[in-house]
C-alpha atoms as a PDB file:
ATOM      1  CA  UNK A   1      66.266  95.218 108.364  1.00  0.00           C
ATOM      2  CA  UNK A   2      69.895  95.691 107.745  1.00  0.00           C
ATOM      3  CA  UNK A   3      72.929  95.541 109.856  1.00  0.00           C
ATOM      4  CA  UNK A   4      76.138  97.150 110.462  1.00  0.00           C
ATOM      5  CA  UNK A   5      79.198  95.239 110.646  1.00  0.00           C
ATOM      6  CA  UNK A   6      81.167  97.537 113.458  1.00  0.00           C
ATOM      7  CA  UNK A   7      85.518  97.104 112.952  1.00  0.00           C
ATOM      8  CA  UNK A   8      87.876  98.418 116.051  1.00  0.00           C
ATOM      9  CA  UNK A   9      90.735  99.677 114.596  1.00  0.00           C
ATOM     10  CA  UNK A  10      92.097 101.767 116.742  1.00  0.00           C
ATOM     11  CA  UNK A  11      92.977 101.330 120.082  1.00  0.00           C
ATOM     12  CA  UNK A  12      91.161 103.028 123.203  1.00  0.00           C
ATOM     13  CA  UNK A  13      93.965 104.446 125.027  1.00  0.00           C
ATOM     14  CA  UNK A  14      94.402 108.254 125.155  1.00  0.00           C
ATOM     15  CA  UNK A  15      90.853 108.929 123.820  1.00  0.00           C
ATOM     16  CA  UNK A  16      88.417 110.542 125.534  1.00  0.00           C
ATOM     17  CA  UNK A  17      85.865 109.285 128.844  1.00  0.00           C
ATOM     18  CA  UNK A  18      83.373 109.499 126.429  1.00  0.00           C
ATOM     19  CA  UNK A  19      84.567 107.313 123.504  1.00  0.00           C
ATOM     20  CA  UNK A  20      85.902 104.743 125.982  1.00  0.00           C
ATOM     21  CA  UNK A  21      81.912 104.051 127.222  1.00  0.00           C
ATOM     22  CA  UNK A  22      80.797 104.260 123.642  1.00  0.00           C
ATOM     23  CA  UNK A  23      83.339 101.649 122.687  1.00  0.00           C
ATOM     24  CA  UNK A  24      82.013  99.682 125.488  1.00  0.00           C
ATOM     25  CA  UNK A  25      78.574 100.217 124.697  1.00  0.00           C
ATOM     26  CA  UNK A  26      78.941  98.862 120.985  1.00  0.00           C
ATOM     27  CA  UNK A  27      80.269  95.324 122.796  1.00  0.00           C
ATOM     28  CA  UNK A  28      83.990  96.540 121.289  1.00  0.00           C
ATOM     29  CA  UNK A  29      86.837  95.239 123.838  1.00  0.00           C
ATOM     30  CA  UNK A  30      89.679  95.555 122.114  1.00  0.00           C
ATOM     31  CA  UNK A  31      91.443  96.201 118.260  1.00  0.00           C
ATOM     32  CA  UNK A  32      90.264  93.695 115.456  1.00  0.00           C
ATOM     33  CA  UNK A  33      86.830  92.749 117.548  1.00  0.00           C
ATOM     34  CA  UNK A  34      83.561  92.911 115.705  1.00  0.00           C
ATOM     35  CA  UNK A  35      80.154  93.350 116.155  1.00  0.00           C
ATOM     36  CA  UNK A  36      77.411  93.100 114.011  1.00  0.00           C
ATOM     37  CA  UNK A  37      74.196  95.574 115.247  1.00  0.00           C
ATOM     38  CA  UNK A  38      71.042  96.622 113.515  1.00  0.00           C
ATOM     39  CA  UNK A  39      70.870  99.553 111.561  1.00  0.00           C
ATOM     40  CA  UNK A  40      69.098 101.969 114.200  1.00  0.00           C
ATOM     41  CA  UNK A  41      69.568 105.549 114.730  1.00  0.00           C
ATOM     42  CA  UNK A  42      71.268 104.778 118.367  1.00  0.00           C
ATOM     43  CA  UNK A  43      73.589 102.428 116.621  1.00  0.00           C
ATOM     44  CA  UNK A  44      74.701 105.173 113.723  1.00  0.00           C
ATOM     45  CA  UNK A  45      75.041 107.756 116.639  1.00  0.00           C
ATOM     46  CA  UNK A  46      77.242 105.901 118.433  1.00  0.00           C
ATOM     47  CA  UNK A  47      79.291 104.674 115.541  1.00  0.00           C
ATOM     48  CA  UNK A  48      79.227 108.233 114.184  1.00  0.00           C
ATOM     49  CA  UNK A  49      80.879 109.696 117.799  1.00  0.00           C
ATOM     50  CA  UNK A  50      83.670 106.717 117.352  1.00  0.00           C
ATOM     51  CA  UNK A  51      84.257 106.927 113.695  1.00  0.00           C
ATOM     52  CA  UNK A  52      87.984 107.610 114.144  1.00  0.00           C
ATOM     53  CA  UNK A  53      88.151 104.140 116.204  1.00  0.00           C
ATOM     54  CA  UNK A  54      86.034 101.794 113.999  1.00  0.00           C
ATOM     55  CA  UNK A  55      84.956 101.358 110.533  1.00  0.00           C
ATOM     56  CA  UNK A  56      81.538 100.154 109.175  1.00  0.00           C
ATOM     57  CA  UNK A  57      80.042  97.971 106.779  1.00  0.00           C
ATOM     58  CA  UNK A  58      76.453  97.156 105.878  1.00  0.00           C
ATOM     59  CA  UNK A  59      75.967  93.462 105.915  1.00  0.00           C
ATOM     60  CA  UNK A  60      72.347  91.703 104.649  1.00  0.00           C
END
């Protein structure tokens, strides 16, 4: 299965409640951290609802 490579690269501070949690929820603490997920629908949504935070890469 493949897997997303998830980038912070913007910070958290004046965004929404919302975005904050999702942030959060991805395992993203702070600008430069990565994570590295599965490619499942949950994951895509929440990237998807923080796209102007992180960027994405697929990684085999």
């Amino acid at each position: 299965m493949a897997r997303l490579k998830v980038t912070q690269v913007r910070g958290k501070v004046g965004t929404l409640r919302e975005h904050r949690e999702t942030l959060r929820s991805l395992g993203l603490k702070r600008i430069h951290d990565v994570v590295v997920k599965e490619d499942r629908p949950e994951i895509r949504g929440m990237v998807r609802a923080v796209a102007h935070l992180v960027t994405v890469e697929e990684v085999d």
